[in-house]
C-alpha atoms as a PDB file:
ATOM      1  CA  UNK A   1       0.000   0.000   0.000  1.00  0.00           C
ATOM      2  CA  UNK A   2       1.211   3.340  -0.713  1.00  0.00           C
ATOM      3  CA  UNK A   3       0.516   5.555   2.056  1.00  0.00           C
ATOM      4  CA  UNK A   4       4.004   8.147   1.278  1.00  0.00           C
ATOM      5  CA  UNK A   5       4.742   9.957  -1.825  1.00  0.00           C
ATOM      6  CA  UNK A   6       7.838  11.942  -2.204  1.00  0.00           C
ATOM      7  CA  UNK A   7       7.488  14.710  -5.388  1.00  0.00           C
ATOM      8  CA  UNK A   8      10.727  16.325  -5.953  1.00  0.00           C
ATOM      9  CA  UNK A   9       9.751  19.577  -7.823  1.00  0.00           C
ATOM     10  CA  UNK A  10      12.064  22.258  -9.518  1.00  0.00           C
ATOM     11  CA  UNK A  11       9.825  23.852 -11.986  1.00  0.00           C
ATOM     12  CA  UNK A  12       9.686  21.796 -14.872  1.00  0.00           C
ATOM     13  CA  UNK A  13       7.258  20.851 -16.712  1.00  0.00           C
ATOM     14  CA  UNK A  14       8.218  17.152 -16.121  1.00  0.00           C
ATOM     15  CA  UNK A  15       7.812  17.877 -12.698  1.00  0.00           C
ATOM     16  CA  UNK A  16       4.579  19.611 -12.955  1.00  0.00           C
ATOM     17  CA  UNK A  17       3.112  16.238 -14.481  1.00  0.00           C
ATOM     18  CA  UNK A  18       4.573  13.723 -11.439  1.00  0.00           C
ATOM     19  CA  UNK A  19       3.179  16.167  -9.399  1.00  0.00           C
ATOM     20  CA  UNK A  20      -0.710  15.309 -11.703  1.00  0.00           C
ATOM     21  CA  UNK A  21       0.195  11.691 -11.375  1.00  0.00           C
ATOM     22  CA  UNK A  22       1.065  12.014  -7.404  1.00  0.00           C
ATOM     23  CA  UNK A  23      -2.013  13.804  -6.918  1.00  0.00           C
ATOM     24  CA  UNK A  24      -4.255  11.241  -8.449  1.00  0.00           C
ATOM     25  CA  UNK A  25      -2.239   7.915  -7.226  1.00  0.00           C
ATOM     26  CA  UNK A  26      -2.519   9.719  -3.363  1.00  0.00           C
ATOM     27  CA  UNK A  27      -6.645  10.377  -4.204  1.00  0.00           C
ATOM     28  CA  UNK A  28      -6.924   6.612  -5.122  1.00  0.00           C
ATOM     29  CA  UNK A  29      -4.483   5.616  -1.424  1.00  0.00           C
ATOM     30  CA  UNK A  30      -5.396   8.533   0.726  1.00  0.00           C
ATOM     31  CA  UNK A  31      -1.534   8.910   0.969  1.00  0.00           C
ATOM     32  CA  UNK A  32       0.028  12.109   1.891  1.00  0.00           C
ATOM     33  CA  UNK A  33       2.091  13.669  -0.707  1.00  0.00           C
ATOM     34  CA  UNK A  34       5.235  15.485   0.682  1.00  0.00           C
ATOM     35  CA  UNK A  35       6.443  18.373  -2.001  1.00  0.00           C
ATOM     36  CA  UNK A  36      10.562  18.834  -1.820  1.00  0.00           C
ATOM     37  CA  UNK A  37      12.668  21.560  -3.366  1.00  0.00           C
ATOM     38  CA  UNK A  38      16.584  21.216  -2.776  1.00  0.00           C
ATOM     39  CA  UNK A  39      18.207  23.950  -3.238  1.00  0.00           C
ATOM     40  CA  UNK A  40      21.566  22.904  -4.979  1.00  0.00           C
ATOM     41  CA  UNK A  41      24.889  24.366  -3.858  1.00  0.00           C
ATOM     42  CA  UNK A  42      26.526  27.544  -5.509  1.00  0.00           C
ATOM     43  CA  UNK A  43      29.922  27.964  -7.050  1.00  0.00           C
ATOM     44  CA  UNK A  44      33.078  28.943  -4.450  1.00  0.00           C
ATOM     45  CA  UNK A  45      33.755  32.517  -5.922  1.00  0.00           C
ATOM     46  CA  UNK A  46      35.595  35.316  -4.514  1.00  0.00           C
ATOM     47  CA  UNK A  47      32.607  37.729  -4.234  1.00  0.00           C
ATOM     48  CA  UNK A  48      30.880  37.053  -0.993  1.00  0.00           C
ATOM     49  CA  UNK A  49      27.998  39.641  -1.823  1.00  0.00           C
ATOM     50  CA  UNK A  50      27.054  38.395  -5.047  1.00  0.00           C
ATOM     51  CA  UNK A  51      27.149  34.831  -3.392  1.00  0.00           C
ATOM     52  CA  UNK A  52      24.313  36.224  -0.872  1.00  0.00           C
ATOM     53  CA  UNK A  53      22.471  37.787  -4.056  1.00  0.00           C
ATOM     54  CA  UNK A  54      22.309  34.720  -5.581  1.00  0.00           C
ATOM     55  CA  UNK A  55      21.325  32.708  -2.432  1.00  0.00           C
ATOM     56  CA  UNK A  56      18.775  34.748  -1.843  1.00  0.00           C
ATOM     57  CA  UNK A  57      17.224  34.338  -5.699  1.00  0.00           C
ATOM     58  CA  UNK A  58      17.615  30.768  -5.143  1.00  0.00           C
ATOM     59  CA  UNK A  59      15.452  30.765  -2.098  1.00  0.00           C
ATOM     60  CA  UNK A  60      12.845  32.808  -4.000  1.00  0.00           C
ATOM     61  CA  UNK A  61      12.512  30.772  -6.595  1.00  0.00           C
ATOM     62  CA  UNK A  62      12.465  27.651  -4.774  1.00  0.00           C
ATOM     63  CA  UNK A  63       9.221  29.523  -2.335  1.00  0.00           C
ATOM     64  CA  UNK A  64       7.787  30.513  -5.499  1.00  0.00           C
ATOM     65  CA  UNK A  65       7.914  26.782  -6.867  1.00  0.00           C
ATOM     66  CA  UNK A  66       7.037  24.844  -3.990  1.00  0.00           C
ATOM     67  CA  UNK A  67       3.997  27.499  -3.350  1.00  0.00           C
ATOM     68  CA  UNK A  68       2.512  26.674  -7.574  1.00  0.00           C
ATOM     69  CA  UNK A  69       2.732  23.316  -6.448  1.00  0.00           C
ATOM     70  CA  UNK A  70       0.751  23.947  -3.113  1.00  0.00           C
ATOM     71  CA  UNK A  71      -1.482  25.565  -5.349  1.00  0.00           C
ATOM     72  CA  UNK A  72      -1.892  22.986  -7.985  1.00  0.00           C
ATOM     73  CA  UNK A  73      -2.182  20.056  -5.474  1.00  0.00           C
ATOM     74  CA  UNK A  74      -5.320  22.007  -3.906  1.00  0.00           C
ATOM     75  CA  UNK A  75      -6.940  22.559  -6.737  1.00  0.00           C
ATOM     76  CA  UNK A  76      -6.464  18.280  -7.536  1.00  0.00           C
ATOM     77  CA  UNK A  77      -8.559  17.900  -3.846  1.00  0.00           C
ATOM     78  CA  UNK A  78      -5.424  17.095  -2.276  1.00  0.00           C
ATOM     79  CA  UNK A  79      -5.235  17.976   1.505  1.00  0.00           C
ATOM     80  CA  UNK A  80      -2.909  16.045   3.070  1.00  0.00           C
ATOM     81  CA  UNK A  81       0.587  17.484   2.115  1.00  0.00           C
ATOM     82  CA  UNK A  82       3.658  18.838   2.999  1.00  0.00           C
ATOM     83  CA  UNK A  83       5.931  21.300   1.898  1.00  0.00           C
ATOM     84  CA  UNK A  84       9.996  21.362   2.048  1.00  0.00           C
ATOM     85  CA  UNK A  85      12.776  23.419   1.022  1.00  0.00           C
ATOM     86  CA  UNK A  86      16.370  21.934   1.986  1.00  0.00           C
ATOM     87  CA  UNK A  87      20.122  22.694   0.797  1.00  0.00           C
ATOM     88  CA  UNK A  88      22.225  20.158  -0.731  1.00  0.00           C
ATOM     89  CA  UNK A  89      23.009  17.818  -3.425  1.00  0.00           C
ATOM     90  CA  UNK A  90      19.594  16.904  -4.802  1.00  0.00           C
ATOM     91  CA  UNK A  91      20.024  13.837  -5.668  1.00  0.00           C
ATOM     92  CA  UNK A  92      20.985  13.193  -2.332  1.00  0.00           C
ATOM     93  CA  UNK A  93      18.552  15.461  -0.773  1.00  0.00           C
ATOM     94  CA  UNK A  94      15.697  13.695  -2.076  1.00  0.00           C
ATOM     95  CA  UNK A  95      17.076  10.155  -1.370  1.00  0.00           C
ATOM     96  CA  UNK A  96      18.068  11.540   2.294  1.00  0.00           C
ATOM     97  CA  UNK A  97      14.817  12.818   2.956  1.00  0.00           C
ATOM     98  CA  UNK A  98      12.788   9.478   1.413  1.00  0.00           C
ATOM     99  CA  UNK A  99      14.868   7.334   4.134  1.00  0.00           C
ATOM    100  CA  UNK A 100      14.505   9.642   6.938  1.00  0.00           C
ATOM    101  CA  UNK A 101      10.618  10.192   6.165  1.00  0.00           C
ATOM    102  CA  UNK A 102       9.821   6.570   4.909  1.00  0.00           C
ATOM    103  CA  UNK A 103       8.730   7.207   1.815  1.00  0.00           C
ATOM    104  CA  UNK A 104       6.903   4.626  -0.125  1.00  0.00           C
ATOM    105  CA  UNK A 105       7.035   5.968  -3.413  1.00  0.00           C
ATOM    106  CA  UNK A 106       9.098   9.040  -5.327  1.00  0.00           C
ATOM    107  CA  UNK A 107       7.521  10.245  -8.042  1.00  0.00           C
ATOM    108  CA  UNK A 108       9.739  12.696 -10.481  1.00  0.00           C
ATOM    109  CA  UNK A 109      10.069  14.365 -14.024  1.00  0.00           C
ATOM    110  CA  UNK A 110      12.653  12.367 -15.908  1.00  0.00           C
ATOM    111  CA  UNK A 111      14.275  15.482 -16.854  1.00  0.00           C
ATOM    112  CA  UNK A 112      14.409  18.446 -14.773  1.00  0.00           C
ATOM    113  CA  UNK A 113      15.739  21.961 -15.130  1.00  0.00           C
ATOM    114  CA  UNK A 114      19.334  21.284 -14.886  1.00  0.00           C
ATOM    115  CA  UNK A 115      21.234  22.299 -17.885  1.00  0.00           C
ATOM    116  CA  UNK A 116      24.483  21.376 -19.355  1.00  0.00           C
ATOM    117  CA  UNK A 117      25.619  19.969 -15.900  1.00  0.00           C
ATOM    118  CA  UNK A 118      22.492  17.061 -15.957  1.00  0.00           C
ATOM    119  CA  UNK A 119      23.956  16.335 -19.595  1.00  0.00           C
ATOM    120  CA  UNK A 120      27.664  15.912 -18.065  1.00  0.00           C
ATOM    121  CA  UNK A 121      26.684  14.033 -14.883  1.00  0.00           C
ATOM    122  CA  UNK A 122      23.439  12.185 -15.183  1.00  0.00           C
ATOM    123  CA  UNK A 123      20.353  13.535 -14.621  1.00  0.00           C
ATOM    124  CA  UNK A 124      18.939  14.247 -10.965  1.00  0.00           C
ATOM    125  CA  UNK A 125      16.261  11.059 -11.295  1.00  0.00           C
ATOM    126  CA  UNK A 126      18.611   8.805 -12.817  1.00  0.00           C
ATOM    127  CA  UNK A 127      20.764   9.286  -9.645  1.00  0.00           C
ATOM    128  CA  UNK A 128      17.955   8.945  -6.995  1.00  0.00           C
ATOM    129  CA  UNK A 129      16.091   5.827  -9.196  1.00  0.00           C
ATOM    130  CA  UNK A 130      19.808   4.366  -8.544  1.00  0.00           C
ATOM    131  CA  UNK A 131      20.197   5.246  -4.930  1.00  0.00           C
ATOM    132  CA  UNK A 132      16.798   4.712  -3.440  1.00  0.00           C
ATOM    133  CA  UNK A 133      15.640   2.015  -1.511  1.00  0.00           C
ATOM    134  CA  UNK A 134      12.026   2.589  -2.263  1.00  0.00           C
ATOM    135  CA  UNK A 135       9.902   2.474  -5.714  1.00  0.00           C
ATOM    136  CA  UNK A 136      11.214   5.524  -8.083  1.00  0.00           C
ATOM    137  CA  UNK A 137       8.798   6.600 -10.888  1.00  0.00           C
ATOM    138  CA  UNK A 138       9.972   8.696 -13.350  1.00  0.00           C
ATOM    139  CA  UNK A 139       7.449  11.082 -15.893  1.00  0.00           C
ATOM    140  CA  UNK A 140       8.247  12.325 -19.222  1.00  0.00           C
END
């Protein structure tokens, strides 16, 4: 029985659909879906103020996504939810928090909005479909 999904979103619109397909697989279980946002780490440079800049536009954008998808998941009759933002490595973010919150099921876009570095290293589902212990289900 799935009773915990875990719906990485960044924006996408692969990650807009999971979010569709977590919405209706939690209506059919009456599982609670748990929205996540890792923020990924910035580049070391010598300019500590534009670092801050930049930290603080990441942390915008990430409220700004997780709050559409707070919207969206209301509007699918979903009420039992949770929302978080965390720093890391987001592959490992997302496979950290599925252990620590027993997560039955993650649910994720197949391709995110990573750029050139996704290309170079793997994409951010292909890591955490590899590194999970639980069922990983990606959406194109």
């Amino acid at each position: 029985m799935i009773k915990k999904i875990l719906v990485p979103i960044d924006g996408s619109d692969h990650s807009r659909k999971a979010l569709e397909y977590a919405s209706d697989i939690a209506s059919k279980y009456k599982a609670i879906v748990h929205l996540l946002h890792v923020v990924a780490p910035l580049p070391s440079i010598p300019y500590e103020d534009v670092i801050e800049e930049m930290r603080e536009g990441q942390e915008r954008f990430a409220k700004e996504i997780l709050d559409e998808a707070v919207r969206e998941i209301k509007k699918k009759g979903i009420t039992n939810f949770q929302s978080t933002m965390l720093h890391g490595d987001p592959a490992h973010g997302i496979v950290d928090f599925a252990k620590r919150n027993d997560i039955d099921m993650i649910l994720m876009g197949s391709r995110g909005a990573g750029g050139l570095e996704s290309l170079l290293l793997g994409s951010v589902s292909q890591r955490v479909c590899h590194l999970a212990d639980c069922t990983c289900v990606t959406v194109k």
